[in-house]
C-alpha atoms as a PDB file:
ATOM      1  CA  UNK A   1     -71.072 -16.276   8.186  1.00  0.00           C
ATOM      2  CA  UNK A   2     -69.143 -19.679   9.188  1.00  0.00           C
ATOM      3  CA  UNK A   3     -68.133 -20.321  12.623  1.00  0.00           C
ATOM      4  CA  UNK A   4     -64.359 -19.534  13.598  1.00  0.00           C
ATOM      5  CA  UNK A   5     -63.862 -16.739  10.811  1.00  0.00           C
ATOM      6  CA  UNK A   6     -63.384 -14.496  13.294  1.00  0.00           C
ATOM      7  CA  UNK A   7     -60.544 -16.018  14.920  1.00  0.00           C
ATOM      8  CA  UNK A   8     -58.948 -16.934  11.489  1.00  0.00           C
ATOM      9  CA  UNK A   9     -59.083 -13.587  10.377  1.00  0.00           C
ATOM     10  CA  UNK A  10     -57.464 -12.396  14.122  1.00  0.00           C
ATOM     11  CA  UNK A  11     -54.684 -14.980  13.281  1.00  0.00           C
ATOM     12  CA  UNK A  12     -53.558 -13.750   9.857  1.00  0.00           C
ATOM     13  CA  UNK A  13     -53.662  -9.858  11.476  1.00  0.00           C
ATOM     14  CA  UNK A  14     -51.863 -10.799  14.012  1.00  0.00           C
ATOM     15  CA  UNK A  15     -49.024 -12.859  11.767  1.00  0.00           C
ATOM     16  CA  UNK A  16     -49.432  -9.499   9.330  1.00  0.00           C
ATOM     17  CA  UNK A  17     -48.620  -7.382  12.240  1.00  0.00           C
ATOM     18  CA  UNK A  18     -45.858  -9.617  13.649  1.00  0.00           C
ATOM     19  CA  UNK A  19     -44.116  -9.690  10.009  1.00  0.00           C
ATOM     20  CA  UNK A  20     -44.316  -6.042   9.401  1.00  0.00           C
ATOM     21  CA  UNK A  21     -42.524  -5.466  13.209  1.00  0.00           C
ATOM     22  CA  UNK A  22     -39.804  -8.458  12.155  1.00  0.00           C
ATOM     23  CA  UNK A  23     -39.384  -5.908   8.682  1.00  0.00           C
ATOM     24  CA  UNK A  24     -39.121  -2.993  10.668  1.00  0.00           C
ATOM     25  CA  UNK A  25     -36.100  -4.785  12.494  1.00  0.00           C
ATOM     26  CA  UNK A  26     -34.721  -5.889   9.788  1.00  0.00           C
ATOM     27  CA  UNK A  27     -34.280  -2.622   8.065  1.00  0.00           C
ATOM     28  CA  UNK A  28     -33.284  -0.508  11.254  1.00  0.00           C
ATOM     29  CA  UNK A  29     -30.685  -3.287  11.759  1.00  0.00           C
ATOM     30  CA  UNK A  30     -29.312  -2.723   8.204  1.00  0.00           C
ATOM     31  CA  UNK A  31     -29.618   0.600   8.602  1.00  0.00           C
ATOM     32  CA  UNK A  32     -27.409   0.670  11.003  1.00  0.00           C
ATOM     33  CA  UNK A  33     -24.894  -1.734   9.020  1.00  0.00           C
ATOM     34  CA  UNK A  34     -24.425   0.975   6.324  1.00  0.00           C
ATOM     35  CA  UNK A  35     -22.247   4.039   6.271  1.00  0.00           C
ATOM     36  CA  UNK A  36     -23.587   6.411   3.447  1.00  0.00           C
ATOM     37  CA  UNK A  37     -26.083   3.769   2.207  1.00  0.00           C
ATOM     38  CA  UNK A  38     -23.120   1.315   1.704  1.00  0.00           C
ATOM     39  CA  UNK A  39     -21.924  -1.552   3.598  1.00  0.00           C
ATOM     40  CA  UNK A  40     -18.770  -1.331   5.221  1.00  0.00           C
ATOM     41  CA  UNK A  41     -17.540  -5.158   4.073  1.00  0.00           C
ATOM     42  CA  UNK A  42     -18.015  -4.649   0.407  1.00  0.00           C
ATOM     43  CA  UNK A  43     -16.218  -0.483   0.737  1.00  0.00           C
ATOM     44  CA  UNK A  44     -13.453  -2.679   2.376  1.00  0.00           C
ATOM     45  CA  UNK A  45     -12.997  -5.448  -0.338  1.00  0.00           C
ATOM     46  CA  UNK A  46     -13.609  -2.492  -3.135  1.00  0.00           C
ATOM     47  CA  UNK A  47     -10.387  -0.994  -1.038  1.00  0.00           C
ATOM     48  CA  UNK A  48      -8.286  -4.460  -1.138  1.00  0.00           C
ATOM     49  CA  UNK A  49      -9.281  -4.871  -4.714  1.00  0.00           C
ATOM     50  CA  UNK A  50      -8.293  -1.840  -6.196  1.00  0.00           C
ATOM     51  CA  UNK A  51      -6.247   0.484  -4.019  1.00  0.00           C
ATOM     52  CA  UNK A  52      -3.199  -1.534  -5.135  1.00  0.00           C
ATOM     53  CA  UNK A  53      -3.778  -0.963  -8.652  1.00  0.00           C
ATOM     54  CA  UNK A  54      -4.266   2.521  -7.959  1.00  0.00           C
ATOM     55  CA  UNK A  55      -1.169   2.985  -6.054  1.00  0.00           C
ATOM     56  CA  UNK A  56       0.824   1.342  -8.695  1.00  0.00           C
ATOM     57  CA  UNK A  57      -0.265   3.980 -11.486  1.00  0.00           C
ATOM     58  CA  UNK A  58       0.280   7.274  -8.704  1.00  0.00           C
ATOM     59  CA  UNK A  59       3.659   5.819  -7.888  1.00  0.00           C
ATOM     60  CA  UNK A  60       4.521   5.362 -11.278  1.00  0.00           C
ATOM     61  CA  UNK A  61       3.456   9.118 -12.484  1.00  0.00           C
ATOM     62  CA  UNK A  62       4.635  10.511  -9.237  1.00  0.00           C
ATOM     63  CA  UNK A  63       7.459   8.117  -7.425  1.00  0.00           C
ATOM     64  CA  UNK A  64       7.255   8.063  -3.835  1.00  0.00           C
ATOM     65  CA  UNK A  65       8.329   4.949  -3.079  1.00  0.00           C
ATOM     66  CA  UNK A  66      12.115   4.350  -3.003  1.00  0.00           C
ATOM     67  CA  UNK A  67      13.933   1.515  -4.894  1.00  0.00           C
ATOM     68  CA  UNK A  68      15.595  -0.504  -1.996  1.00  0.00           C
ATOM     69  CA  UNK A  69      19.384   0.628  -2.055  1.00  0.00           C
ATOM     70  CA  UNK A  70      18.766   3.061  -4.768  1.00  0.00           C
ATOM     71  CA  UNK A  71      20.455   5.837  -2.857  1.00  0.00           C
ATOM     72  CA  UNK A  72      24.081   3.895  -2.473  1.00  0.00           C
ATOM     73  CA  UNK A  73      24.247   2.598  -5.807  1.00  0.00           C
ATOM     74  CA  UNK A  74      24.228  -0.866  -4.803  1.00  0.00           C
ATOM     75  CA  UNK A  75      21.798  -1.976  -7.935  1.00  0.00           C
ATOM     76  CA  UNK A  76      24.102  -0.498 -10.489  1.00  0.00           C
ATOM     77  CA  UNK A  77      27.377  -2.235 -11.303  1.00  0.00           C
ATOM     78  CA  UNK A  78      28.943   1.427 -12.505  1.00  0.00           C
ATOM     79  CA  UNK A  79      28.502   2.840  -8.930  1.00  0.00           C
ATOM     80  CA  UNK A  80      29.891  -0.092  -7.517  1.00  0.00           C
ATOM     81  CA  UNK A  81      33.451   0.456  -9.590  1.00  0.00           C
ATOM     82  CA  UNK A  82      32.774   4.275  -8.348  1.00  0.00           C
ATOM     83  CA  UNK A  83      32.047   3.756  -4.976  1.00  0.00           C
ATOM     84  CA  UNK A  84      35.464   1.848  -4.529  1.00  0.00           C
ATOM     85  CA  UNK A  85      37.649   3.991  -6.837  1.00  0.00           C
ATOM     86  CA  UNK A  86      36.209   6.851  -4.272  1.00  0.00           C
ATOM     87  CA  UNK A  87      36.973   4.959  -1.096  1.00  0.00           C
ATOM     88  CA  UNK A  88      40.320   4.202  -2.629  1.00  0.00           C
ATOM     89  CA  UNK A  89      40.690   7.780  -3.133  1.00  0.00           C
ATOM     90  CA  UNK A  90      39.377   8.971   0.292  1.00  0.00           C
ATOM     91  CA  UNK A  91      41.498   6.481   2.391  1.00  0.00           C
ATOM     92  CA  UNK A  92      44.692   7.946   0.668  1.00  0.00           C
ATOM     93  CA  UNK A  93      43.642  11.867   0.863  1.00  0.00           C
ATOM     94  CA  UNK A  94      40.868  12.535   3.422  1.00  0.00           C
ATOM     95  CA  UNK A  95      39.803   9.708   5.404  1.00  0.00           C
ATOM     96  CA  UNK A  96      37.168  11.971   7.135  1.00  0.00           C
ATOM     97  CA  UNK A  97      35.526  11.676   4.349  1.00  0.00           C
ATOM     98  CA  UNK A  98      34.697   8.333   3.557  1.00  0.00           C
ATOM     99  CA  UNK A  99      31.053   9.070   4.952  1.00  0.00           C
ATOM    100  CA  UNK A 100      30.182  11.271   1.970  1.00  0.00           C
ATOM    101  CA  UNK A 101      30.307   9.005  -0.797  1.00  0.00           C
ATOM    102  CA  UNK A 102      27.249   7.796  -0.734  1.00  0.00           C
ATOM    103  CA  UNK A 103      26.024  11.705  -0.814  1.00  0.00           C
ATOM    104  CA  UNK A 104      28.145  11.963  -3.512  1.00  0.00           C
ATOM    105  CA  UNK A 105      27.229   9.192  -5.832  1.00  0.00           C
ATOM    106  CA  UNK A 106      24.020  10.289  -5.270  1.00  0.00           C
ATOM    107  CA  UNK A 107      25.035  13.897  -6.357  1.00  0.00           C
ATOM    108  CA  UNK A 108      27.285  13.034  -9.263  1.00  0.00           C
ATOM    109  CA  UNK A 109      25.089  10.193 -10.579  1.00  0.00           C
ATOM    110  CA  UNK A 110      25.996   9.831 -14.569  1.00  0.00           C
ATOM    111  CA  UNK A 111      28.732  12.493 -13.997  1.00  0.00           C
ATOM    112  CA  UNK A 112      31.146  10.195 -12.561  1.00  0.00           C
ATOM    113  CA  UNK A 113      34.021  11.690 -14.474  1.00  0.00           C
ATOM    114  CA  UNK A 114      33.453  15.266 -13.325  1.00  0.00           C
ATOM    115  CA  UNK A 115      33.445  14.404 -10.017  1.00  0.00           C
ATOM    116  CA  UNK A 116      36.815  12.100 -10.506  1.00  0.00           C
ATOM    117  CA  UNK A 117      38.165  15.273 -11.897  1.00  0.00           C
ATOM    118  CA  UNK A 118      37.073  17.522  -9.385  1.00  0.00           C
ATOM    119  CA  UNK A 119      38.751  15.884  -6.934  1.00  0.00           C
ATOM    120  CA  UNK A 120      41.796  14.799  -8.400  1.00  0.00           C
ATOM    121  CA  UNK A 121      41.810  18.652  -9.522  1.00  0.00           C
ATOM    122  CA  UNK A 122      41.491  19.494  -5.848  1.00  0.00           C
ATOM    123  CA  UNK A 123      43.510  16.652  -4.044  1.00  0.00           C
ATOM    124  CA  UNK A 124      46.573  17.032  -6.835  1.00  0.00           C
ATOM    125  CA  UNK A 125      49.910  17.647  -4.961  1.00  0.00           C
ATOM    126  CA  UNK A 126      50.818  21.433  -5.191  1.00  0.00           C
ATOM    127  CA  UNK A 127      54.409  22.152  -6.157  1.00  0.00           C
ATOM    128  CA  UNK A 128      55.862  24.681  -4.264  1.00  0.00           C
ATOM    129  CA  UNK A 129      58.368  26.054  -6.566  1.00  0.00           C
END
């Protein structure tokens, strides 16, 4: 047996032992990184990547989000004309009205006419004979 092959053979047990306790480490600190077995930084760009995607197709199937001045009519050049042949109207006959219109654009969307008849219908100067 050669001299020193004891202490050689002490040396690579002891670098065998202090690599296994670094691996150990290393996996109870990953361990701990992972929620469910997955890491939280690639769940989170998974997320950025395609939540917007998938929100897109839900709100297109199911519309939750609101078109920004959808409700007054302000997008559509029809309910514009409306909105002051109404005011127009209102000012002249019931002023405490004027508040409504909106509401009732909203209400009467595509059914303009009806509504112009309604209140003209409603509004028209009785004659007392």
């Amino acid at each position: 047996m050669p001299k020193g092959d004891g202490a050689v053979r002490r040396a690579a047990a002891r670098e065998q032992r202090e690599e296994e306790i670094e691996e150990r480490k290393f996996k109870k600190a990953e361990e701990k990184k992972l929620i469910f077995g997955v890491n939280p930084l690639h769940l989170f760009f998974l997320l950025l990547f395609t939540l917007p995607t998938i929100l897109g197709v839900v709100d297109y199937f199911f519309p939750f989000s609101k078109v920004p001045g959808g409700g007054y009519g302000s997008l559509d050049p029809a309910q514009a004309e409306w909105r002051m042949r109404l005011r127009a109207f209102y000012s002249e006959h019931n002023p405490g009205k004027m508040d409504e219109i909106p509401n009732l654009l909203r209400k009467y969307k595509g059914k303009e006419r009806l509504l112009w008849r309604k209140l003209n219908k409603k509004y028209a100067p009785k004659d007392d004979d």
